[in-house]
PDB file of N, CA and C in Angstrom:
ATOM      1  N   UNK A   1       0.835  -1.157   0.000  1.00  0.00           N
ATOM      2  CA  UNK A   1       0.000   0.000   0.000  1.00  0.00           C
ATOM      3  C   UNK A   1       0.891   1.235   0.000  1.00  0.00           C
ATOM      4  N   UNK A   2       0.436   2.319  -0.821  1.00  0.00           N
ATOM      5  CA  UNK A   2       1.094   3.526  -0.291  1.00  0.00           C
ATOM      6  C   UNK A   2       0.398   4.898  -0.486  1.00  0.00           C
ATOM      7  N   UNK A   3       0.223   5.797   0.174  1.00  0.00           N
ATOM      8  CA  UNK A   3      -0.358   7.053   0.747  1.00  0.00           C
ATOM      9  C   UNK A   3       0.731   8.123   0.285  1.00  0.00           C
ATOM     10  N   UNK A   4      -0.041   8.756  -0.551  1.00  0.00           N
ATOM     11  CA  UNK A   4       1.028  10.211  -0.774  1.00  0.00           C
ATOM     12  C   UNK A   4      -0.169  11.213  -0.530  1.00  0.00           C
ATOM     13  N   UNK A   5      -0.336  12.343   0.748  1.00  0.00           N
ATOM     14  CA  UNK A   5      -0.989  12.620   0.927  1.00  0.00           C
ATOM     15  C   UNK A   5      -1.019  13.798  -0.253  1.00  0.00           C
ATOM     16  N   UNK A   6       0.067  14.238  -0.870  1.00  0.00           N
ATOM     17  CA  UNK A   6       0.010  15.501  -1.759  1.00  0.00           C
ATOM     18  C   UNK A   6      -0.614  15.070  -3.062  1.00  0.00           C
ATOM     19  N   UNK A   7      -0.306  13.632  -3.537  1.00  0.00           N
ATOM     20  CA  UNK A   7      -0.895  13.159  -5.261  1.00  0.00           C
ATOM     21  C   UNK A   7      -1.742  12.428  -4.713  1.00  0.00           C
ATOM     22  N   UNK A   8      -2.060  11.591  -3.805  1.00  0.00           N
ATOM     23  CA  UNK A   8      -4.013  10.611  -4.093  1.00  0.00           C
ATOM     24  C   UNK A   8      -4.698  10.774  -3.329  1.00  0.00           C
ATOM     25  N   UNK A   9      -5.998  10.574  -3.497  1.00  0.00           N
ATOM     26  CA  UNK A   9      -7.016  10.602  -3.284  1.00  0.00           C
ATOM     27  C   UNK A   9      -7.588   9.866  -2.223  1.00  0.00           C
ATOM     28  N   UNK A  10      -6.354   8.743  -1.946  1.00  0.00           N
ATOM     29  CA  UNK A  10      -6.774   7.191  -1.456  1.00  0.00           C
ATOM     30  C   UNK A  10      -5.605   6.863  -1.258  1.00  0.00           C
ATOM     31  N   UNK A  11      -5.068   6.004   0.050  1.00  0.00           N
ATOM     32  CA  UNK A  11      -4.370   4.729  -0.516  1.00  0.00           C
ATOM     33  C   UNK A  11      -3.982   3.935  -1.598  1.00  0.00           C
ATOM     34  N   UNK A  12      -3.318   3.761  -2.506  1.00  0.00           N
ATOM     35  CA  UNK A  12      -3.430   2.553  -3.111  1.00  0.00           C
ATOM     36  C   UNK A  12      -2.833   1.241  -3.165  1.00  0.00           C
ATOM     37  N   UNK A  13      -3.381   0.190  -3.731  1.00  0.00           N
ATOM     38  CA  UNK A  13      -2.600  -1.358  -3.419  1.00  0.00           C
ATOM     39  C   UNK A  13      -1.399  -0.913  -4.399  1.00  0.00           C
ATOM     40  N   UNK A  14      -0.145  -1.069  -4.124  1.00  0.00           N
ATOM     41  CA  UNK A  14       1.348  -1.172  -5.053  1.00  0.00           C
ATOM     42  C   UNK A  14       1.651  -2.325  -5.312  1.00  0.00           C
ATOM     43  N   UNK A  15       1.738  -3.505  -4.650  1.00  0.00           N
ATOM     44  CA  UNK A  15       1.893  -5.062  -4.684  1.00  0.00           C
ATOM     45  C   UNK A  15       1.172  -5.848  -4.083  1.00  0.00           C
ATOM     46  N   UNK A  16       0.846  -7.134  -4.336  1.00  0.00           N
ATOM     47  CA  UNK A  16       0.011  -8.127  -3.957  1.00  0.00           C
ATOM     48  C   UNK A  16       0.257  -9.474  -4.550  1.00  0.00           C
ATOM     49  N   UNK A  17       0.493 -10.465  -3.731  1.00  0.00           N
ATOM     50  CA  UNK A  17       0.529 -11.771  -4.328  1.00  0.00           C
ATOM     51  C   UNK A  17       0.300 -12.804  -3.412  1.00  0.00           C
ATOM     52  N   UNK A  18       0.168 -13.959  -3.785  1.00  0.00           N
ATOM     53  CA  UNK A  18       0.001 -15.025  -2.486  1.00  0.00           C
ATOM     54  C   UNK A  18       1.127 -15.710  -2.692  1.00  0.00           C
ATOM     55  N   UNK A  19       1.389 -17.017  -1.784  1.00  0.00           N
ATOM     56  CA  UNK A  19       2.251 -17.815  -1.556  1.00  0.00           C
ATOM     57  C   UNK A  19       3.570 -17.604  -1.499  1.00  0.00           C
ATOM     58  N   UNK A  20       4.565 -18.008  -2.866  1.00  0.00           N
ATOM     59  CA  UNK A  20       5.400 -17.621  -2.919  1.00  0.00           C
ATOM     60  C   UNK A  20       6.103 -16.258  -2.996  1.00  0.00           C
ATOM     61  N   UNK A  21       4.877 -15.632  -3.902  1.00  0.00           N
ATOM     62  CA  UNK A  21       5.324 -14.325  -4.350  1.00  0.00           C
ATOM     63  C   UNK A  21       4.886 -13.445  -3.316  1.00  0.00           C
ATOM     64  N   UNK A  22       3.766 -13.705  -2.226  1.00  0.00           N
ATOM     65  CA  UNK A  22       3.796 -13.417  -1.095  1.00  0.00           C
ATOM     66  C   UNK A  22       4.664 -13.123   0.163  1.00  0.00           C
ATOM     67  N   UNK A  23       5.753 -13.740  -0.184  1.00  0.00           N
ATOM     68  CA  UNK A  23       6.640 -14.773   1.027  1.00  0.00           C
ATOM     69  C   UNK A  23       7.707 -13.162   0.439  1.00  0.00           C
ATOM     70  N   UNK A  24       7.985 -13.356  -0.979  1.00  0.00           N
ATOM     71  CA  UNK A  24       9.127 -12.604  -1.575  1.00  0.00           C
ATOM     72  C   UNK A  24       8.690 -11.032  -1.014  1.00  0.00           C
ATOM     73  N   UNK A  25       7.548 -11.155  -1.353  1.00  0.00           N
ATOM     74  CA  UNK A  25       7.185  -9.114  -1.254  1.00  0.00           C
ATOM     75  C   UNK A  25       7.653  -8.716   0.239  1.00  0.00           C
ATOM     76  N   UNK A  26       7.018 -10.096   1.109  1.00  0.00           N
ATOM     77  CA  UNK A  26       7.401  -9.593   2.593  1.00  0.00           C
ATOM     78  C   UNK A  26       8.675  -9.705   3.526  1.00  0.00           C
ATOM     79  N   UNK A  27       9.578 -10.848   2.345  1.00  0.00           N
ATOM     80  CA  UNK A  27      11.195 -10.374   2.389  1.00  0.00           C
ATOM     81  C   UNK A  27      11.833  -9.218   2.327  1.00  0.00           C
ATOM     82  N   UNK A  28      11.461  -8.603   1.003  1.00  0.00           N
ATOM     83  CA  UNK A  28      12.397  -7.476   0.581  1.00  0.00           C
ATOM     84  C   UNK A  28      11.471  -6.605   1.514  1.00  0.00           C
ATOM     85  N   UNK A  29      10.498  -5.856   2.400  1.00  0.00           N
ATOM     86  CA  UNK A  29       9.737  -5.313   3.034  1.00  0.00           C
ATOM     87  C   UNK A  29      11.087  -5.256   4.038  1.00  0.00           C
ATOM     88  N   UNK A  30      11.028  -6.667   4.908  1.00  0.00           N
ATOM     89  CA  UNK A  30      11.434  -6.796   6.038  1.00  0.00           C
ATOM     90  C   UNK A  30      12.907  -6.060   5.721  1.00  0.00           C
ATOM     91  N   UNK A  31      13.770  -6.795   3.849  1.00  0.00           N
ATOM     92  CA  UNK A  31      15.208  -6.293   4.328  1.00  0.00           C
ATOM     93  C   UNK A  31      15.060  -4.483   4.522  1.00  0.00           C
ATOM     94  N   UNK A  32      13.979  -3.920   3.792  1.00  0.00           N
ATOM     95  CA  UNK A  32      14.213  -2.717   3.471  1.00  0.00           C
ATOM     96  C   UNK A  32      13.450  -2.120   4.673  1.00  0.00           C
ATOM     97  N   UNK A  33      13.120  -2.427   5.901  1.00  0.00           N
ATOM     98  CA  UNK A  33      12.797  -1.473   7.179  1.00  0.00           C
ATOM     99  C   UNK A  33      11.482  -1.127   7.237  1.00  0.00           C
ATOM    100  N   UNK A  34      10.870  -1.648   6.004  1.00  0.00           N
ATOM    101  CA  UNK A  34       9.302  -1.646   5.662  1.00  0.00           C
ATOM    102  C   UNK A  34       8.504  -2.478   6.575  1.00  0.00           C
ATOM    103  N   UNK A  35       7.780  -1.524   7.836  1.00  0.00           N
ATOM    104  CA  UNK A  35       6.586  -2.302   8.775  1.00  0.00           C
ATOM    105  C   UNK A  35       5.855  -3.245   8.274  1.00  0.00           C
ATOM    106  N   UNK A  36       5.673  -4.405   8.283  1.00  0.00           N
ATOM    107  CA  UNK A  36       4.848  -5.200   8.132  1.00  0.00           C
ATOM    108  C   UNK A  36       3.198  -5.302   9.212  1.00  0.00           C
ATOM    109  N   UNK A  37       2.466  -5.190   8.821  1.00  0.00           N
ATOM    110  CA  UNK A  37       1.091  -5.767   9.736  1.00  0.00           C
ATOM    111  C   UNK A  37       0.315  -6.901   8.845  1.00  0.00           C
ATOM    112  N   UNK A  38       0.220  -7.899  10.133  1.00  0.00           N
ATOM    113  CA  UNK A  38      -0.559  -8.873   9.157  1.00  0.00           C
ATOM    114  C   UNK A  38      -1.944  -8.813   9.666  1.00  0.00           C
ATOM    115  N   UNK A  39      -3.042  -8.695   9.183  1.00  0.00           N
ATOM    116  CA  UNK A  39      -4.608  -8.857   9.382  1.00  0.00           C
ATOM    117  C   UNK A  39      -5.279  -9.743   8.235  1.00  0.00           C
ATOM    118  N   UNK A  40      -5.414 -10.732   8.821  1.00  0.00           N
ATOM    119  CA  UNK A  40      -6.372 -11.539   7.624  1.00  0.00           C
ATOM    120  C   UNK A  40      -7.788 -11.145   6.920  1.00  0.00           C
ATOM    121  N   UNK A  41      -8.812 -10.769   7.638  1.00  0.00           N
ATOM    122  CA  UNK A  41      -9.681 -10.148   7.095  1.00  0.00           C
ATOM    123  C   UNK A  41      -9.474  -8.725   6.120  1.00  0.00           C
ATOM    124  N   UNK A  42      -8.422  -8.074   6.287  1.00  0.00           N
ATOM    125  CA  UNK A  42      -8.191  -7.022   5.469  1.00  0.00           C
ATOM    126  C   UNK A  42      -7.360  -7.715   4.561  1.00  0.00           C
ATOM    127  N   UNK A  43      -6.685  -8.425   4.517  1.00  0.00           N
ATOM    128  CA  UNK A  43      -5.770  -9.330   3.580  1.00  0.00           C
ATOM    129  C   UNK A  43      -6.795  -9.788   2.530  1.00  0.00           C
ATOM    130  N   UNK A  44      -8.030 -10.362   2.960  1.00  0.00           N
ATOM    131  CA  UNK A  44      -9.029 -11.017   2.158  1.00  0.00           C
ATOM    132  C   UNK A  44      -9.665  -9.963   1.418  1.00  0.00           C
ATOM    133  N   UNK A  45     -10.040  -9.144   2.017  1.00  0.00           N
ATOM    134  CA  UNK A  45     -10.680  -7.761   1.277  1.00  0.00           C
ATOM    135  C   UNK A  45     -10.206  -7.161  -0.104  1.00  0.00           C
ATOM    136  N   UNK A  46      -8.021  -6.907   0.579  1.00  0.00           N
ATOM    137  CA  UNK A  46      -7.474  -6.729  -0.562  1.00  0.00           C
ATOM    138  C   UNK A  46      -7.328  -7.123  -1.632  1.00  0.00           C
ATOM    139  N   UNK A  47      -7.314  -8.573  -1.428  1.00  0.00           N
ATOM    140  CA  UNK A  47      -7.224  -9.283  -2.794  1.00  0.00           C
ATOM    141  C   UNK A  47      -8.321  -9.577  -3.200  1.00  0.00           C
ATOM    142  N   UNK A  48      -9.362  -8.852  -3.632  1.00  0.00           N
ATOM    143  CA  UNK A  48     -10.528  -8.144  -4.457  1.00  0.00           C
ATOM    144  C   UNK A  48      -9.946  -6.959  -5.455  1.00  0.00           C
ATOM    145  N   UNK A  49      -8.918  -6.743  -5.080  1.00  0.00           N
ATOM    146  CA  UNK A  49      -8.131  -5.006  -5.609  1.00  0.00           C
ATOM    147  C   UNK A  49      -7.368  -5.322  -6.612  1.00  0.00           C
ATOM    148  N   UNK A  50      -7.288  -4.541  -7.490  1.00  0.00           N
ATOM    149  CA  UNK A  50      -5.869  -4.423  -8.635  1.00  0.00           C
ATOM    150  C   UNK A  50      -4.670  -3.702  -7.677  1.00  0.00           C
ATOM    151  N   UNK A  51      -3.579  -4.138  -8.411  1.00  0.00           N
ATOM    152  CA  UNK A  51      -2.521  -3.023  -8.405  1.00  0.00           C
ATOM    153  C   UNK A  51      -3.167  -1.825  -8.946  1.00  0.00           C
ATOM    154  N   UNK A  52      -2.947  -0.736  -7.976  1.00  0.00           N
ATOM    155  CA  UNK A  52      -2.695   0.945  -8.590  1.00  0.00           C
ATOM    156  C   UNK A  52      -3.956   1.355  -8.202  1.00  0.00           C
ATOM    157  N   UNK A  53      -5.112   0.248  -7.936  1.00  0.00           N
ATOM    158  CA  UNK A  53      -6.411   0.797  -7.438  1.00  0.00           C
ATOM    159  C   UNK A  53      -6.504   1.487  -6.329  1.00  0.00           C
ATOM    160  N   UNK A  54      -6.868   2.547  -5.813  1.00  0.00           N
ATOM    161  CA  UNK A  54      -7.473   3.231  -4.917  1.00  0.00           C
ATOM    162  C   UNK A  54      -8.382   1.797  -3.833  1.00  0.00           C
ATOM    163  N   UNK A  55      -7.948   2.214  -2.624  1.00  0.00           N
ATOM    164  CA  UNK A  55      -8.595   1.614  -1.688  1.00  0.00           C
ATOM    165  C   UNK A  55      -9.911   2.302  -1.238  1.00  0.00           C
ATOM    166  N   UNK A  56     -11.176   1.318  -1.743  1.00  0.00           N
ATOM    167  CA  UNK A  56     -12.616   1.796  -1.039  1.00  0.00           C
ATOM    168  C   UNK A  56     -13.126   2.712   0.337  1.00  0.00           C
ATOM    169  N   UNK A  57     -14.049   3.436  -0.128  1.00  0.00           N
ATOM    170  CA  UNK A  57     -14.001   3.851   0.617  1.00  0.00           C
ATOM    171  C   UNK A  57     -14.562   3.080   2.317  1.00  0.00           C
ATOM    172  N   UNK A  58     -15.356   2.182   1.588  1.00  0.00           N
ATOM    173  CA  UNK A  58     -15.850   1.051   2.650  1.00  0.00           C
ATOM    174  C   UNK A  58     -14.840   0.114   3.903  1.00  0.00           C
ATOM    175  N   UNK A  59     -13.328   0.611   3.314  1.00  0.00           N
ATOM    176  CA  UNK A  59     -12.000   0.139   4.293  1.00  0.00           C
ATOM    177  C   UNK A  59     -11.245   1.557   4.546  1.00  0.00           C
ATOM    178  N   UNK A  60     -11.658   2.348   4.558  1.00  0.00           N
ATOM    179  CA  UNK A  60     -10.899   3.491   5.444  1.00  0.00           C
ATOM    180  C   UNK A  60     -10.768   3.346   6.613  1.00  0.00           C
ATOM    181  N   UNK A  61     -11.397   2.731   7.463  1.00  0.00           N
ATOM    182  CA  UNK A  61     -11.245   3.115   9.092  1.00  0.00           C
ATOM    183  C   UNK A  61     -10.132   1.969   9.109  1.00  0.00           C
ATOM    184  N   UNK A  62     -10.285   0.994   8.400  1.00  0.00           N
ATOM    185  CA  UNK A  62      -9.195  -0.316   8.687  1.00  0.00           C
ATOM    186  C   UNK A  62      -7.983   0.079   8.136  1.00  0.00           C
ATOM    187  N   UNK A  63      -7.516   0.963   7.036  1.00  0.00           N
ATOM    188  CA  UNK A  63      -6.739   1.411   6.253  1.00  0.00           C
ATOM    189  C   UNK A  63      -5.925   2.449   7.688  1.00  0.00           C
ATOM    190  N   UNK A  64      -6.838   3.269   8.039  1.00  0.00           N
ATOM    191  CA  UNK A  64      -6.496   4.431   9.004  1.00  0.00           C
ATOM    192  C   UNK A  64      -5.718   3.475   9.790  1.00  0.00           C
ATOM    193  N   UNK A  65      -6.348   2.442  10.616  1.00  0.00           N
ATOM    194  CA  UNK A  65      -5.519   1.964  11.231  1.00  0.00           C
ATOM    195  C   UNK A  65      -3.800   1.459  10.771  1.00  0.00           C
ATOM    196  N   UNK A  66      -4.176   0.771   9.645  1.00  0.00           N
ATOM    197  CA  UNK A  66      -2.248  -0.204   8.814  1.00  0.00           C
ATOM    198  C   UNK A  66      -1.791   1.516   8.940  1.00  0.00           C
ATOM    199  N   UNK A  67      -1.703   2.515   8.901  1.00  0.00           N
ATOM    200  CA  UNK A  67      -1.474   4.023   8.612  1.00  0.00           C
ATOM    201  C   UNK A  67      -1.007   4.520  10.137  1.00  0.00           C
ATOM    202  N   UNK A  68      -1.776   4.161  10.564  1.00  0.00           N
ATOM    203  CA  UNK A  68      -1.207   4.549  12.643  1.00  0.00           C
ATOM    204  C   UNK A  68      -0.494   3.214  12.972  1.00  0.00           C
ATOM    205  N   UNK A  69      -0.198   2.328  12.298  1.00  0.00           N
ATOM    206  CA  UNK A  69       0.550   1.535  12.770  1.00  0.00           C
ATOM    207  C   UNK A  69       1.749   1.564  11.970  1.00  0.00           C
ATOM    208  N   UNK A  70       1.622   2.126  10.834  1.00  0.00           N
ATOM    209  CA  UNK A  70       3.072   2.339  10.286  1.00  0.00           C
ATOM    210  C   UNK A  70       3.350   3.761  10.646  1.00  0.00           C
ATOM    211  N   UNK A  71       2.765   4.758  11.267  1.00  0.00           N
ATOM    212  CA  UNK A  71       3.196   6.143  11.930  1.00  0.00           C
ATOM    213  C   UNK A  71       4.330   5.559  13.103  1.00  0.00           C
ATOM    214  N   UNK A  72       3.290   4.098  13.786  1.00  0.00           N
ATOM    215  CA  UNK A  72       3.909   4.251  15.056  1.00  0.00           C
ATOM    216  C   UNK A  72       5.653   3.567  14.403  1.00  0.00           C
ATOM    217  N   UNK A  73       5.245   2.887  14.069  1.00  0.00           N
ATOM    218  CA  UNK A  73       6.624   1.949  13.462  1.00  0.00           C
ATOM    219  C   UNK A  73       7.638   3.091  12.924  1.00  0.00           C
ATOM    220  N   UNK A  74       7.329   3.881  12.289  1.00  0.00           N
ATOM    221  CA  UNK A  74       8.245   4.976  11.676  1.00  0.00           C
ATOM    222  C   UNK A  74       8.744   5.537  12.639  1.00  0.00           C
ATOM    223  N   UNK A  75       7.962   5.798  14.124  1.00  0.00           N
ATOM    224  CA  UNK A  75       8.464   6.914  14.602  1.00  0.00           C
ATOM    225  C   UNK A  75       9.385   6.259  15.534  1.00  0.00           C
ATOM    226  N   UNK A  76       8.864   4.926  16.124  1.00  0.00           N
ATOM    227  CA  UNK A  76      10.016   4.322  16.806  1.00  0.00           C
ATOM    228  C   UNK A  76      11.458   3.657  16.107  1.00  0.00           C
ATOM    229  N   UNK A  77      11.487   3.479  14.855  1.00  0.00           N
ATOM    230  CA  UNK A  77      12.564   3.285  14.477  1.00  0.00           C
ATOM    231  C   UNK A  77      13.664   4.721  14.263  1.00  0.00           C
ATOM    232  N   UNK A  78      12.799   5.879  14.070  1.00  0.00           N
ATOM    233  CA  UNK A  78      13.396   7.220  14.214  1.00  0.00           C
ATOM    234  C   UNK A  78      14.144   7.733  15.398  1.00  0.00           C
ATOM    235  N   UNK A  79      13.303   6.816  16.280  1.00  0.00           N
ATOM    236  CA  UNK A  79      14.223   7.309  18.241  1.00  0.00           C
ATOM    237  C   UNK A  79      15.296   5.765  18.306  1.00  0.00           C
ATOM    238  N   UNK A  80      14.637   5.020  17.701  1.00  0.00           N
ATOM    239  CA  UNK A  80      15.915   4.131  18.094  1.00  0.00           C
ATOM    240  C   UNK A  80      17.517   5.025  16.890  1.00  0.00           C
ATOM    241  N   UNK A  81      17.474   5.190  16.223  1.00  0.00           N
ATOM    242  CA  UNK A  81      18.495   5.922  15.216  1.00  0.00           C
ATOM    243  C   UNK A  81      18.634   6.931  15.683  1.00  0.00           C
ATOM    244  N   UNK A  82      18.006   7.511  16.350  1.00  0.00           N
ATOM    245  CA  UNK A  82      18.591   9.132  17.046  1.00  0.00           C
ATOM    246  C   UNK A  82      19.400   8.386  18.665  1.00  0.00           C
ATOM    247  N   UNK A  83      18.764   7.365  19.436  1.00  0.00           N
ATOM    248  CA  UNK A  83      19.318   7.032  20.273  1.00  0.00           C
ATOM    249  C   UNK A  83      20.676   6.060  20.117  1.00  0.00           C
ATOM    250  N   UNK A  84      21.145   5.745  18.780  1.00  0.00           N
ATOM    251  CA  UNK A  84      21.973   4.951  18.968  1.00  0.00           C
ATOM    252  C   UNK A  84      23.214   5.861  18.288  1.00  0.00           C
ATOM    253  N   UNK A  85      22.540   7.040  17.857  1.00  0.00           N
ATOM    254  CA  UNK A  85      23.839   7.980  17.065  1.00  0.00           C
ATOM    255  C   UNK A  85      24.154   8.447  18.234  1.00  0.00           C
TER     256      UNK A  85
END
């Protein structure tokens, strides 16, 4: 998913896959510092979605949430890097 509050409108899905290609997206996530949250019911929802689609408006409050949970994730990896410089 990704949120640019200055260009969209919405959220949108950027990648999606199951199994294997699942496994891969949430590798390179993990090497690259990228929060992961797993929720199955929103997992199921998503994959109803294209790539590049705008997320409904019918999953905003669940969206708001993956969004305060990658705020929080951002901000604590920001004090751990200020605390270890």
């Amino acid at each position: 998913m990704r949120y640019d509050l200055e260009k969209d409108r919405a959220p949108k899905i950027v990648a999606r896959g199951k199994g294997a290609i699942a496994e891969k997206i949430l590798e390179i996530a993990r090497q690259n510092g990228i929060p992961v949250h797993e929720d199955p019911e929103l997992i199921e929802a998503l994959a109803r979605l294209d790539v590049q689609q705008e997320i409904p408006a019918e999953l905003y409050q669940v969206m708001a949430e993956v969004l305060t949970f990658i705020y929080k994730a951002n901000k604590k990896k920001a004090t751990q890097v200020r605390q270890a410089a």
